[in-house]
Every structure is written in structure tokens, then in C-alpha cells.
PDB file of N, CA and C in Angstrom:
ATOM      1  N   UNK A   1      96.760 110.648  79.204  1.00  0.00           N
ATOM      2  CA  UNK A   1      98.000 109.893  79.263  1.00  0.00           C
ATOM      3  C   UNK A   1      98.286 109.547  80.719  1.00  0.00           C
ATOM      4  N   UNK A   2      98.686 108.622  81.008  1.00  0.00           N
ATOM      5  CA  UNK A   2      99.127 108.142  82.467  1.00  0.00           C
ATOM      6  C   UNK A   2     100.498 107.989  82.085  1.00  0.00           C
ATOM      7  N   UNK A   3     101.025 108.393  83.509  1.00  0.00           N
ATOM      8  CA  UNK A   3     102.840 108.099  83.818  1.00  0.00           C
ATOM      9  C   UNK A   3     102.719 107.104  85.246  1.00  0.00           C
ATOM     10  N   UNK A   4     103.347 105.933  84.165  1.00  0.00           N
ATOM     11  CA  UNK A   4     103.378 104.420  85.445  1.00  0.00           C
ATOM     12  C   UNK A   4     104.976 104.648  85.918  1.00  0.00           C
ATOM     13  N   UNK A   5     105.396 104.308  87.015  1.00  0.00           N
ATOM     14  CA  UNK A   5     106.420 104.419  87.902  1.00  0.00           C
ATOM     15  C   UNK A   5     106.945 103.214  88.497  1.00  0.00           C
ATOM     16  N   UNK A   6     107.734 102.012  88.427  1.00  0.00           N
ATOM     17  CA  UNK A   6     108.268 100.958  89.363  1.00  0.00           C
ATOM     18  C   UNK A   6     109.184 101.561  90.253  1.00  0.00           C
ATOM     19  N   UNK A   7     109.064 101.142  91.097  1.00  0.00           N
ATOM     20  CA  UNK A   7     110.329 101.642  92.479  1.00  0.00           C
ATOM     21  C   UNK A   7     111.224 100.459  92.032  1.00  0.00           C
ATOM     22  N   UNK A   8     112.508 100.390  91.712  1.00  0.00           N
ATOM     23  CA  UNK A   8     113.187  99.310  91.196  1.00  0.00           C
ATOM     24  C   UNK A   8     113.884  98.541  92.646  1.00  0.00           C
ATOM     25  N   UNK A   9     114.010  99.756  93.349  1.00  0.00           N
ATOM     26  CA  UNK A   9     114.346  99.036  94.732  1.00  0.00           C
ATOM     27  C   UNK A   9     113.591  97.943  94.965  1.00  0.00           C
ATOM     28  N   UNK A  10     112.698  98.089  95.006  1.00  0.00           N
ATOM     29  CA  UNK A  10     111.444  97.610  95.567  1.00  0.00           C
ATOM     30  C   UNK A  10     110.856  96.158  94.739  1.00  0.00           C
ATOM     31  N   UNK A  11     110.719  96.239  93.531  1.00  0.00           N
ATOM     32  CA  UNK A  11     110.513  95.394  92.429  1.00  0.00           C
ATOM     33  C   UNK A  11     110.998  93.970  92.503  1.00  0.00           C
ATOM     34  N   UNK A  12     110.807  93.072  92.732  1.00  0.00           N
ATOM     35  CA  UNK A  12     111.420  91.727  92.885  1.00  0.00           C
ATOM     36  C   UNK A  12     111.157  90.466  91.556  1.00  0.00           C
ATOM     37  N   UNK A  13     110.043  91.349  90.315  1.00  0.00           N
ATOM     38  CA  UNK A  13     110.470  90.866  89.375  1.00  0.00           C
ATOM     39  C   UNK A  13     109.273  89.579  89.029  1.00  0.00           C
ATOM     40  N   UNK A  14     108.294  89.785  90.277  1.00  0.00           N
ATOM     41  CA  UNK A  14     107.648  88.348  90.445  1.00  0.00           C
ATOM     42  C   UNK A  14     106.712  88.363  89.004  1.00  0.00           C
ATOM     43  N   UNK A  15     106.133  89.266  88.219  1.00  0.00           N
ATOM     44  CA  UNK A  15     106.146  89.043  86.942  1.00  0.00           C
ATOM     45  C   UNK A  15     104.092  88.919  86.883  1.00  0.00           C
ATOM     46  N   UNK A  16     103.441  89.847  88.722  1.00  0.00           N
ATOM     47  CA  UNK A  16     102.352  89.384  88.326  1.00  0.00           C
ATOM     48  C   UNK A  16     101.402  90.953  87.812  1.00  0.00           C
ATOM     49  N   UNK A  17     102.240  91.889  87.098  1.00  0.00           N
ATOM     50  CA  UNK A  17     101.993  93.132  86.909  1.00  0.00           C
ATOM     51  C   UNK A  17     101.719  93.153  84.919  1.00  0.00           C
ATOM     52  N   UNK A  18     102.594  91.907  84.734  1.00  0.00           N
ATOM     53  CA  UNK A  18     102.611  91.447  83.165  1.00  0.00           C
ATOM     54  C   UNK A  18     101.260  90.608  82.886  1.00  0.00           C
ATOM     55  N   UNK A  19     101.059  89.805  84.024  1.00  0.00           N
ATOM     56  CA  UNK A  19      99.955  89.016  83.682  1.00  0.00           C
ATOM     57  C   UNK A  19      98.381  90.306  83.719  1.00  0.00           C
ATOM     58  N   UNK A  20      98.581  91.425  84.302  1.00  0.00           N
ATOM     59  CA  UNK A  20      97.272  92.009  84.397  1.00  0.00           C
ATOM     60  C   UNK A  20      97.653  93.186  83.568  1.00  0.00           C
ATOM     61  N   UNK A  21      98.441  93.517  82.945  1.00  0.00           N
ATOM     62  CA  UNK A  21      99.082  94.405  81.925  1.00  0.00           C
ATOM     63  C   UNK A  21     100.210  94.318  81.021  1.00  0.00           C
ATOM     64  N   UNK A  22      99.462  93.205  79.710  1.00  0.00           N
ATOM     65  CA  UNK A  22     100.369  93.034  79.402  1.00  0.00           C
ATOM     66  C   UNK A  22     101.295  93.828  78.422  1.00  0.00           C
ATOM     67  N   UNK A  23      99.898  95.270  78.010  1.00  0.00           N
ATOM     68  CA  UNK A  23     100.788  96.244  76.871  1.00  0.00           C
ATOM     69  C   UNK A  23     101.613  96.885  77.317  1.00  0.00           C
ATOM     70  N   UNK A  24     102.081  96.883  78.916  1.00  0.00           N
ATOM     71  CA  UNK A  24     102.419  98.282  79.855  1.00  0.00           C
ATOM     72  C   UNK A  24     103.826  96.696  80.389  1.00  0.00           C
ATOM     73  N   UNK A  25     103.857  96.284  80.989  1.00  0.00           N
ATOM     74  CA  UNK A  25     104.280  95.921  81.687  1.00  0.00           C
ATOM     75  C   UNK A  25     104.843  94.347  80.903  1.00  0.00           C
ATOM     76  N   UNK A  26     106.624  93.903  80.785  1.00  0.00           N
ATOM     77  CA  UNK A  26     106.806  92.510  80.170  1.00  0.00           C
ATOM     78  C   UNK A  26     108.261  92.056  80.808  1.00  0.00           C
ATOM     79  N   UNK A  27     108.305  91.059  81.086  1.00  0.00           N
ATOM     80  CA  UNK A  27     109.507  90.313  81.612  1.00  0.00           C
ATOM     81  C   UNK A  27     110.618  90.098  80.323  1.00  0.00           C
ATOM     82  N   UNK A  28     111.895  90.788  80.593  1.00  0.00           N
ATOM     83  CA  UNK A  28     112.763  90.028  79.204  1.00  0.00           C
ATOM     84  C   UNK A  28     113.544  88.942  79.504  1.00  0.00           C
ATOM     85  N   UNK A  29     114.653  88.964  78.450  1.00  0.00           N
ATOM     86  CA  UNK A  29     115.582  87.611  78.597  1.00  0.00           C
ATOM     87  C   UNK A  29     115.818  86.803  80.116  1.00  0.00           C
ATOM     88  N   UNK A  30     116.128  87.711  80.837  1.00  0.00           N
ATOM     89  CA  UNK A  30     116.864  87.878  82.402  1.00  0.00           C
ATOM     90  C   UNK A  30     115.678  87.965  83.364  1.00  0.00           C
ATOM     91  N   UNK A  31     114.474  87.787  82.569  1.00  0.00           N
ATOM     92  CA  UNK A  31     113.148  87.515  83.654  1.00  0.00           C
ATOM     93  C   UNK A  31     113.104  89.077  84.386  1.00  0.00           C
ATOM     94  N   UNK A  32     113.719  89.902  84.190  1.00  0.00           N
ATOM     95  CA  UNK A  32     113.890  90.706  84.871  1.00  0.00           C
ATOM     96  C   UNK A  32     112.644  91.988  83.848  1.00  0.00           C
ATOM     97  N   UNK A  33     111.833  92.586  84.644  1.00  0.00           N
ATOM     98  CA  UNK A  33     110.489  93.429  84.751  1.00  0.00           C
ATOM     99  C   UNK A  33     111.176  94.939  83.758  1.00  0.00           C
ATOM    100  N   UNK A  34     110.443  94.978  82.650  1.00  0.00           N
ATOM    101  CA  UNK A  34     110.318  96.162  82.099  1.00  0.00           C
ATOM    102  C   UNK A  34     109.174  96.617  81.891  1.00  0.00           C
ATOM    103  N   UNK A  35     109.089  98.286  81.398  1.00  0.00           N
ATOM    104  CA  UNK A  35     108.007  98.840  81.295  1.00  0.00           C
ATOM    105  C   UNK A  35     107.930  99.795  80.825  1.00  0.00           C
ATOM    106  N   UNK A  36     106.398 100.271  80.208  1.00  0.00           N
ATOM    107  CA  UNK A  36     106.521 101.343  79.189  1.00  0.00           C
ATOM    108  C   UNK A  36     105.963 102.480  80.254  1.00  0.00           C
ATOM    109  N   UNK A  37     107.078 103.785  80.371  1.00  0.00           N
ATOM    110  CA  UNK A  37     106.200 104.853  81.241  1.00  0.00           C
ATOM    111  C   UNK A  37     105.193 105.428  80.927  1.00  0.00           C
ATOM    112  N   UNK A  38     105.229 105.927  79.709  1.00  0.00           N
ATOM    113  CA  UNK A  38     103.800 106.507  78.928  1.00  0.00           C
ATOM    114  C   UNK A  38     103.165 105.841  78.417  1.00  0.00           C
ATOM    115  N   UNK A  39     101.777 105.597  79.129  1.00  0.00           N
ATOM    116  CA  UNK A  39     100.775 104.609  78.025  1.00  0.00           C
ATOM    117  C   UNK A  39      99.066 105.175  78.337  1.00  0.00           C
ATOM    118  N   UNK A  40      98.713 105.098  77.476  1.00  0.00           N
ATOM    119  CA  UNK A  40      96.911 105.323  76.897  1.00  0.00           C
ATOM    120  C   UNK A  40      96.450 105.728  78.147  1.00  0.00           C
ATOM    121  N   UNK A  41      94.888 106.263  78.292  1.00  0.00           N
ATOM    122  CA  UNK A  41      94.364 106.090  79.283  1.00  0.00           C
ATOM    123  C   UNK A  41      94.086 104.990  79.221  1.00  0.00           C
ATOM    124  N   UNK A  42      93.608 104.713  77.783  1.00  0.00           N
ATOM    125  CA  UNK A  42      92.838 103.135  77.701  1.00  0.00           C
ATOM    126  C   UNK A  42      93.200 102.169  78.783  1.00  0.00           C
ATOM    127  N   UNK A  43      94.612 102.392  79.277  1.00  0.00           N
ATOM    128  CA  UNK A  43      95.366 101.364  80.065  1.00  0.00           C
ATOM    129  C   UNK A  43      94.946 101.451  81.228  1.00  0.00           C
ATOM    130  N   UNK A  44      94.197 101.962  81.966  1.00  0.00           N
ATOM    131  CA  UNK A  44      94.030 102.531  83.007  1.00  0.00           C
ATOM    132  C   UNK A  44      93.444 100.964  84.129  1.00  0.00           C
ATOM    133  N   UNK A  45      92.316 100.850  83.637  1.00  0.00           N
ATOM    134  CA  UNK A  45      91.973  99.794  84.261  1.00  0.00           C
ATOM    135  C   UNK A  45      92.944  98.482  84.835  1.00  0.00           C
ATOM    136  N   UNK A  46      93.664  98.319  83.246  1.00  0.00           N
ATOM    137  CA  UNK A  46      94.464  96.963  83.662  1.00  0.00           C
ATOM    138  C   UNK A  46      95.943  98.017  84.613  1.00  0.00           C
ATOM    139  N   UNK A  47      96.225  98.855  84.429  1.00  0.00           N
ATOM    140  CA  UNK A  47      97.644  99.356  85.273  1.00  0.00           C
ATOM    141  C   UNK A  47      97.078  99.405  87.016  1.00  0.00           C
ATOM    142  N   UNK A  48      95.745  99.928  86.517  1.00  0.00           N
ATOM    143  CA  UNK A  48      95.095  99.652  88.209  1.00  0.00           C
ATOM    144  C   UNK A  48      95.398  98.731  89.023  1.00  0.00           C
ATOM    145  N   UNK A  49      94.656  97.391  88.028  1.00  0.00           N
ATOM    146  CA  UNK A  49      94.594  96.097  88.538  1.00  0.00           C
ATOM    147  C   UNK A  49      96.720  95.827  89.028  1.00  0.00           C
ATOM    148  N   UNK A  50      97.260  95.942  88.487  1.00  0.00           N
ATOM    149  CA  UNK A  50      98.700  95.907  88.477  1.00  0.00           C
ATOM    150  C   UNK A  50      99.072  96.344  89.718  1.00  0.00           C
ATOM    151  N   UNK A  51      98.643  97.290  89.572  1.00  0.00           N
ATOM    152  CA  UNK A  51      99.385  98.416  90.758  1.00  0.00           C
ATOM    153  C   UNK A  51      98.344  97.285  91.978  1.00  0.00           C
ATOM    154  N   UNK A  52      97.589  97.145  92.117  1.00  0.00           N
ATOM    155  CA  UNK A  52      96.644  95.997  93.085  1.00  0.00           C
ATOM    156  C   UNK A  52      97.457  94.722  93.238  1.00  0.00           C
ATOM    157  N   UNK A  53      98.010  94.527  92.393  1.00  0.00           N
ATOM    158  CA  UNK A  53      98.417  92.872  92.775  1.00  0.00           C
ATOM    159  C   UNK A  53     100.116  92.847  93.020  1.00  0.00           C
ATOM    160  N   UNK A  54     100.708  94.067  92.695  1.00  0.00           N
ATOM    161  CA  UNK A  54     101.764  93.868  93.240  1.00  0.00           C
ATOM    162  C   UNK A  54     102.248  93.660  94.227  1.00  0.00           C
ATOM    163  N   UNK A  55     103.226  92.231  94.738  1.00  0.00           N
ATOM    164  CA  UNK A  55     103.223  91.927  95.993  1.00  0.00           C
ATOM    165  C   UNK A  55     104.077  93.130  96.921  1.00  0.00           C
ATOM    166  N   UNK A  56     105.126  93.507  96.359  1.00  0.00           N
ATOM    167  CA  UNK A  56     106.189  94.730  96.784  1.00  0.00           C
ATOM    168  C   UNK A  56     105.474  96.085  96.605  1.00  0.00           C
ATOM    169  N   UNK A  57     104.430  96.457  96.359  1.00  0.00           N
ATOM    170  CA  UNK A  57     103.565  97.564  96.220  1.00  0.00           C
ATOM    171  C   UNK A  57     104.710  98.413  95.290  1.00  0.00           C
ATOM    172  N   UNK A  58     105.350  97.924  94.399  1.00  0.00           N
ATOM    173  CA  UNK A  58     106.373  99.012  93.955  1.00  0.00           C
ATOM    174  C   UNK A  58     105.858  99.861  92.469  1.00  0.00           C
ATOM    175  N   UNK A  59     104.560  99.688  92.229  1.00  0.00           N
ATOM    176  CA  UNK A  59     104.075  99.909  91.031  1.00  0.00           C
ATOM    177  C   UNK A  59     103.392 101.589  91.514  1.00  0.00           C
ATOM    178  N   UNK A  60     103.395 102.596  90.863  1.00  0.00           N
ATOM    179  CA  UNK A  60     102.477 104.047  91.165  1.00  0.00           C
ATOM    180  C   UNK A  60     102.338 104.327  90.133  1.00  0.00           C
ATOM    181  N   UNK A  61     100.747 104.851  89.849  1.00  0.00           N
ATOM    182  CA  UNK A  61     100.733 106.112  88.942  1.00  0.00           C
ATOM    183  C   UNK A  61     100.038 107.064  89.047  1.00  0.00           C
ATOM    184  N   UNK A  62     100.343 107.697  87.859  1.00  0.00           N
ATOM    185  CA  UNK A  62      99.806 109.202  87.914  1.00  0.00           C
ATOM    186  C   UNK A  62      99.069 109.779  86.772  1.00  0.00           C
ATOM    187  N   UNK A  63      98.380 110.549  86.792  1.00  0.00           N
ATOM    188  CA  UNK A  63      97.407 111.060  85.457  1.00  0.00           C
ATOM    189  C   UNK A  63      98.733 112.341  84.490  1.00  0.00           C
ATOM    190  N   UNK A  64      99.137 111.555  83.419  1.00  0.00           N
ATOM    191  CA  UNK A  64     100.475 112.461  82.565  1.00  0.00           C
ATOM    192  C   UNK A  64      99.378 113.863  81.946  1.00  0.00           C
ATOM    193  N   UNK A  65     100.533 114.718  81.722  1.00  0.00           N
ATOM    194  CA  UNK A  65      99.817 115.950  81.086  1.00  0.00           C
ATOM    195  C   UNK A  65     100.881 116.152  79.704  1.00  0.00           C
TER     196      UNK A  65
END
């Protein structure tokens, strides 16, 4: 299990964390960035890529127990 983390401070919403994850990571009504904390390992690769392209680096994770 991985535990994904946004710094919300930090987060500006630019929406390019959805395009490389889209089961983990989705923009709602208000454009504004939600996200699921607990997800698969399966996810691992694309939360990687995420955590890589975020321009605000506000994306972290961690291996869940």
C-alpha cells in the first residue's frame, strides 16, 4: 500500500499529477486537485511519474503498512 501526501500549501492545482495518475489523483467542479491517500502498489509507477512532474514539488510518498 502506498500513502500519497499533497502539501496543500504548496499545490496550485495545475492539474498535471491527474494527467499521469489518473486513479490517484482528479480535478473537481472548482478545478481544484483531489486525491485518494491510500492506493495499490500497482499505482506506484504512475504516482512516481506525478510526484516528477509536479511543478510545486508538493506531491510525497511513502510505502503504507
Amino acid at each position: 500500500m502506498l500513502k500519497v501526501e499533497v502539501d496543500r500549501t504548496q499545490c496550485q492545482n495545475f492539474g498535471q499529477c491527474v494527467v499521469e495518475a489518473p486513479n490517484v489523483f482528479r480535478l473537481n467542479s472548482r478545478d481544484e486537485m483531489e486525491y485518494t491517500p491510500d492506493v495499490e502498489d500497482a499505482e506506484l509507477d504512475n504516482v512516481e511519474a506525478a510526484v516528477d512532474v509536479c511543478p510545486m514539488q508538493a506531491i510525497s510518498l511513502a510505502l503504507g503498512r
